[in-house]
N, C-alpha and C. Protein backbone atom coordinates (compact mmCIF):
# COMPACT_ATOMS: atom_id res chain seq x y z
N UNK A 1 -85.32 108.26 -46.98
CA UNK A 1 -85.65 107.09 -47.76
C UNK A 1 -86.98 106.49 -47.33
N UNK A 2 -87.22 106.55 -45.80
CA UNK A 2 -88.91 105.75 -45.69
C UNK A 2 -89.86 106.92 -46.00
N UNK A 3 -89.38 107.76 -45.84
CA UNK A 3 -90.62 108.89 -46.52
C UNK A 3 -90.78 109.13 -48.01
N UNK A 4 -89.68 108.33 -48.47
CA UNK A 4 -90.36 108.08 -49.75
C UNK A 4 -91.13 107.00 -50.22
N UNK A 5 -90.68 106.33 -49.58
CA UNK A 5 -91.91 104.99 -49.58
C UNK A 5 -92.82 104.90 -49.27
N UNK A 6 -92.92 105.05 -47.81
CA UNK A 6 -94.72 105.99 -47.61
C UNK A 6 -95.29 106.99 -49.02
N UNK A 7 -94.55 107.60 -49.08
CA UNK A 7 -95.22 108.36 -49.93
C UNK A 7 -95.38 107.76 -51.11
N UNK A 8 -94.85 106.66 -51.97
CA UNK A 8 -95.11 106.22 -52.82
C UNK A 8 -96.32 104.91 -52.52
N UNK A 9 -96.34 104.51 -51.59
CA UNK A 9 -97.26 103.76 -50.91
C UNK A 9 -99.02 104.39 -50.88
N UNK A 10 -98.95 105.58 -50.12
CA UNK A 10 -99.76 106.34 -50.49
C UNK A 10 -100.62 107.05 -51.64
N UNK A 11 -99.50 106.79 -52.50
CA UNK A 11 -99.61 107.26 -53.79
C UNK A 11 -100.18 106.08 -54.75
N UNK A 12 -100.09 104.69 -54.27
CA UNK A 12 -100.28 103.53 -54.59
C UNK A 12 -101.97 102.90 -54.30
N UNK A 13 -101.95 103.91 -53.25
CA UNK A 13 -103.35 102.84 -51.99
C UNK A 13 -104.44 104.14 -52.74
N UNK A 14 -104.09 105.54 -52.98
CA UNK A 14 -105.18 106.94 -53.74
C UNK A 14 -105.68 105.76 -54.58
N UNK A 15 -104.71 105.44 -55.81
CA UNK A 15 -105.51 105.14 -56.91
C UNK A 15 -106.60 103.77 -56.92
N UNK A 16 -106.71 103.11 -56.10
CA UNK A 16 -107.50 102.03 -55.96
C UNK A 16 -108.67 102.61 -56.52
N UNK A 17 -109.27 103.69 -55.38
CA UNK A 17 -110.85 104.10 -55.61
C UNK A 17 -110.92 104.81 -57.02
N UNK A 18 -109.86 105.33 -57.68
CA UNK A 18 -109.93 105.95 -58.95
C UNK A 18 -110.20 104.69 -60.00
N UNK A 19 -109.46 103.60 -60.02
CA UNK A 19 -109.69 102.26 -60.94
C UNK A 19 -110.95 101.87 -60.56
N UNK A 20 -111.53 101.79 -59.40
CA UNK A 20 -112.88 101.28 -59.81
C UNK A 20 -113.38 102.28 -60.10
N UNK A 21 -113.74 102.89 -60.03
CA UNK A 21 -114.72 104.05 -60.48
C UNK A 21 -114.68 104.38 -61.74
N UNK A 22 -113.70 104.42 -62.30
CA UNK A 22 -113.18 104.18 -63.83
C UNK A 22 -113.40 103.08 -64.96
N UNK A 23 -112.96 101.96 -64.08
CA UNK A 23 -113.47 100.76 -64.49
C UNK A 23 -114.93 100.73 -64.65
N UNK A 24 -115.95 101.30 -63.46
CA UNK A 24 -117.17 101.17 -63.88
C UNK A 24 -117.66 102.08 -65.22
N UNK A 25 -117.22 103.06 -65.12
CA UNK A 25 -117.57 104.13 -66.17
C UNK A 25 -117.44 103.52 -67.56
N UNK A 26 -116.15 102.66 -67.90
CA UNK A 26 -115.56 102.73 -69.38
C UNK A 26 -116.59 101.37 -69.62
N UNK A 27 -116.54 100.42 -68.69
CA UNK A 27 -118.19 99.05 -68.63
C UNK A 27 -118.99 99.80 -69.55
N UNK A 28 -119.83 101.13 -68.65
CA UNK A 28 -120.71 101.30 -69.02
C UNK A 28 -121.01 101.90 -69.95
N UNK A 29 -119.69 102.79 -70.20
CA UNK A 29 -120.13 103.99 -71.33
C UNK A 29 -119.69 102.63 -72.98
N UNK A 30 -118.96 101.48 -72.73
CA UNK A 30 -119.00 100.67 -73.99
C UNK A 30 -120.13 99.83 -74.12
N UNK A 31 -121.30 99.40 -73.22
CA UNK A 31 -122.42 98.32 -73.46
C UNK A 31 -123.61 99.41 -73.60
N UNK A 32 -123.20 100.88 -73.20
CA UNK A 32 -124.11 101.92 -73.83
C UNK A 32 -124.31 102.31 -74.96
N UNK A 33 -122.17 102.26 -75.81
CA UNK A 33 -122.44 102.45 -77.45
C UNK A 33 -122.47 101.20 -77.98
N UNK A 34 -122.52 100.52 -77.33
CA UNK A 34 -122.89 98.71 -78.21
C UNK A 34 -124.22 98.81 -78.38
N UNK A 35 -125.41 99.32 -77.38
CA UNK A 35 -126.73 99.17 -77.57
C UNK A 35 -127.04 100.54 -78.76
N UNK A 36 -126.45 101.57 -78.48
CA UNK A 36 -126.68 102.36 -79.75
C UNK A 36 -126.15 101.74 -80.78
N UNK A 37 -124.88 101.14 -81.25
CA UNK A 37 -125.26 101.08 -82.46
C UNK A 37 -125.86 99.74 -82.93
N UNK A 38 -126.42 98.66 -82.34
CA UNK A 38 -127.16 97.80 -82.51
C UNK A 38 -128.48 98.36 -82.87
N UNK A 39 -129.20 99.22 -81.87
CA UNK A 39 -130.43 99.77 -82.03
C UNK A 39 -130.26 100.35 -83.45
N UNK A 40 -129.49 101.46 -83.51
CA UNK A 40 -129.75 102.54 -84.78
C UNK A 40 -129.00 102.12 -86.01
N UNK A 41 -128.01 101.19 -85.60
CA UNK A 41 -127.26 100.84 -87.44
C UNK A 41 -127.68 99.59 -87.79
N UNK A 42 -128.07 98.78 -86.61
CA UNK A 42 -128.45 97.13 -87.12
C UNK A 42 -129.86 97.23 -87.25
N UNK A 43 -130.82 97.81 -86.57
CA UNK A 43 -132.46 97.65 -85.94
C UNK A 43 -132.38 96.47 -85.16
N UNK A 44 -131.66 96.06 -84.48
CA UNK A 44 -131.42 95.08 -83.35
C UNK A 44 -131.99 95.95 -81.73
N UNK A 45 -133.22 95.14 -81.36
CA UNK A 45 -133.52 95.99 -79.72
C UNK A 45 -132.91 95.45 -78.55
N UNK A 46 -131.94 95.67 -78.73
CA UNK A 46 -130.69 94.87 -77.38
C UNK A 46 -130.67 96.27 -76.21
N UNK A 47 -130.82 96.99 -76.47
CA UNK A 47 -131.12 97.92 -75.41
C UNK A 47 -132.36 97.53 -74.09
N UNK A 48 -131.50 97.21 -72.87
CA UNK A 48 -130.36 97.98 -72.12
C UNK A 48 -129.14 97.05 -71.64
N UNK A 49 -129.79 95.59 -72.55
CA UNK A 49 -128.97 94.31 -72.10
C UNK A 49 -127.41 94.22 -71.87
N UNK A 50 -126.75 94.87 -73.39
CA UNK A 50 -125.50 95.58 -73.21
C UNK A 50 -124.75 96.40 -72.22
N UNK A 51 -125.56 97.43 -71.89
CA UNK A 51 -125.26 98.50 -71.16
C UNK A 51 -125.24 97.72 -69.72
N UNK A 52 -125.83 96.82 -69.13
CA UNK A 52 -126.30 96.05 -67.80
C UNK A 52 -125.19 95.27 -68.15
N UNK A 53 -124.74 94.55 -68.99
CA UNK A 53 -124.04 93.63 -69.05
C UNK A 53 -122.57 94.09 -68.67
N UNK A 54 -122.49 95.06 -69.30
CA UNK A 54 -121.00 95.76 -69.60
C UNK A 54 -120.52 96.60 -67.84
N UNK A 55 -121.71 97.05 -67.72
CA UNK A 55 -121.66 97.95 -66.44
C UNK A 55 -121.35 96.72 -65.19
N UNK A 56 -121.47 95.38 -65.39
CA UNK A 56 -121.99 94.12 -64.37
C UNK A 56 -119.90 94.00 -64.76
N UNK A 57 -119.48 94.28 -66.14
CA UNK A 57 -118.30 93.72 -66.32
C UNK A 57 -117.04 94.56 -65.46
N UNK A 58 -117.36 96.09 -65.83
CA UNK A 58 -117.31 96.67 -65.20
C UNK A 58 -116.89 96.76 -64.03
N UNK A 59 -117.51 96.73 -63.26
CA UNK A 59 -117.46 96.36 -61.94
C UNK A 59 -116.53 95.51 -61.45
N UNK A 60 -116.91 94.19 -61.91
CA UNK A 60 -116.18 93.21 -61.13
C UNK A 60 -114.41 93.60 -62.05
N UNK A 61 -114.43 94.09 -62.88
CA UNK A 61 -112.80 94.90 -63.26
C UNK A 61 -112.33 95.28 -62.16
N UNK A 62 -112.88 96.35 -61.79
CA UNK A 62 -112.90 97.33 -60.72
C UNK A 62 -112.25 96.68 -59.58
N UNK A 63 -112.95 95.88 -58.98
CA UNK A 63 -112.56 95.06 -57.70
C UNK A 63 -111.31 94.38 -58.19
N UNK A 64 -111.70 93.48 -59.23
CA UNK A 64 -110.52 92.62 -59.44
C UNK A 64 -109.35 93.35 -59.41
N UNK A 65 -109.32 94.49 -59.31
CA UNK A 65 -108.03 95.65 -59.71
C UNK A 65 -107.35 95.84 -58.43
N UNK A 66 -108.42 96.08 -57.52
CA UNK A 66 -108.47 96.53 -56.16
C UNK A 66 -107.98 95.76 -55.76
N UNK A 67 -108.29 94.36 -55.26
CA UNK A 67 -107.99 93.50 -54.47
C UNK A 67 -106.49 92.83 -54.77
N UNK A 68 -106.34 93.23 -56.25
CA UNK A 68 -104.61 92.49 -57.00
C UNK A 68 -103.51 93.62 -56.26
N UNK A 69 -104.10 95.04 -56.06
CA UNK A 69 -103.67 96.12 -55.75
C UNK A 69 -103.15 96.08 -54.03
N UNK A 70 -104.18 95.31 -53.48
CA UNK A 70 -104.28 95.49 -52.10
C UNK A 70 -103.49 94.30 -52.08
N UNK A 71 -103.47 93.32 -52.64
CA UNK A 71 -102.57 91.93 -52.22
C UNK A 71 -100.79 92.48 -52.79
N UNK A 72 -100.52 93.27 -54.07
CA UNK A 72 -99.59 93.80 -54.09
C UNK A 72 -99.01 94.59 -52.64
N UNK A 73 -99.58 95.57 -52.53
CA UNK A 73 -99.40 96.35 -51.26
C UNK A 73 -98.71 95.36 -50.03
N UNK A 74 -99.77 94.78 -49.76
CA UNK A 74 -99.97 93.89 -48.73
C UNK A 74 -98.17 92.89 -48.78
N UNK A 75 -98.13 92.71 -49.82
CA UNK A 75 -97.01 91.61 -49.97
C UNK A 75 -95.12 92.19 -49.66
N UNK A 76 -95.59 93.80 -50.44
CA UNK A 76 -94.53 94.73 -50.58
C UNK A 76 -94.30 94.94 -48.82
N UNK A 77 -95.12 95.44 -48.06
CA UNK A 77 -95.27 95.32 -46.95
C UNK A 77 -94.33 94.53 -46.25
N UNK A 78 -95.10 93.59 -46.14
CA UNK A 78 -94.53 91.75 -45.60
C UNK A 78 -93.25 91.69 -45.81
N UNK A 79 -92.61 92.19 -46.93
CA UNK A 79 -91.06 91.83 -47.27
C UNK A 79 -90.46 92.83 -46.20
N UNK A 80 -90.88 94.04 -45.89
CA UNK A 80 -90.04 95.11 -45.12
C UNK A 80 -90.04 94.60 -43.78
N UNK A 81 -90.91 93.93 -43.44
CA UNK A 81 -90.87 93.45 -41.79
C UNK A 81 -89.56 92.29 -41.50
């Protein structure tokens, strides 16, 4: 039974670095097609403001994910002691 918990624990603490890294990607790859189609369907020159913006949103996803993740952990923890 605790080796399954570790192991689900483990399995819990992997995906942190996968959500941010993810989180940054999907930021960026949506304020990248916001500036395309502003540029090419509107003639709007918002390029790279979007893409900076989104990638800035991004990010702080990322963490915010992390840290809800790590205070989960952290709490699940605390109850077993």
């Amino acid at each position: 039974m605790a080796e399954k918990k570790i192991l689900r624990s483990l399995l819990d603490l992997s995906t942190i670095g996968l959500n941010l890294v993810l989180a940054t990607f999907v930021g960026l790859g949506m304020g990248y097609g916001l500036d395309h189609v502003f540029d090419k369907y509107l003639g709007m020159k918002t390029s790279p403001w979007f893409t900076i913006i989104f990638l800035i949103l991004g990010i702080i996803s990322g963490f915010r994910e992390m840290i809800r993740m790590a205070r989960k952990y952290n709490a699940d923890n605390q109850k077993d002691i």
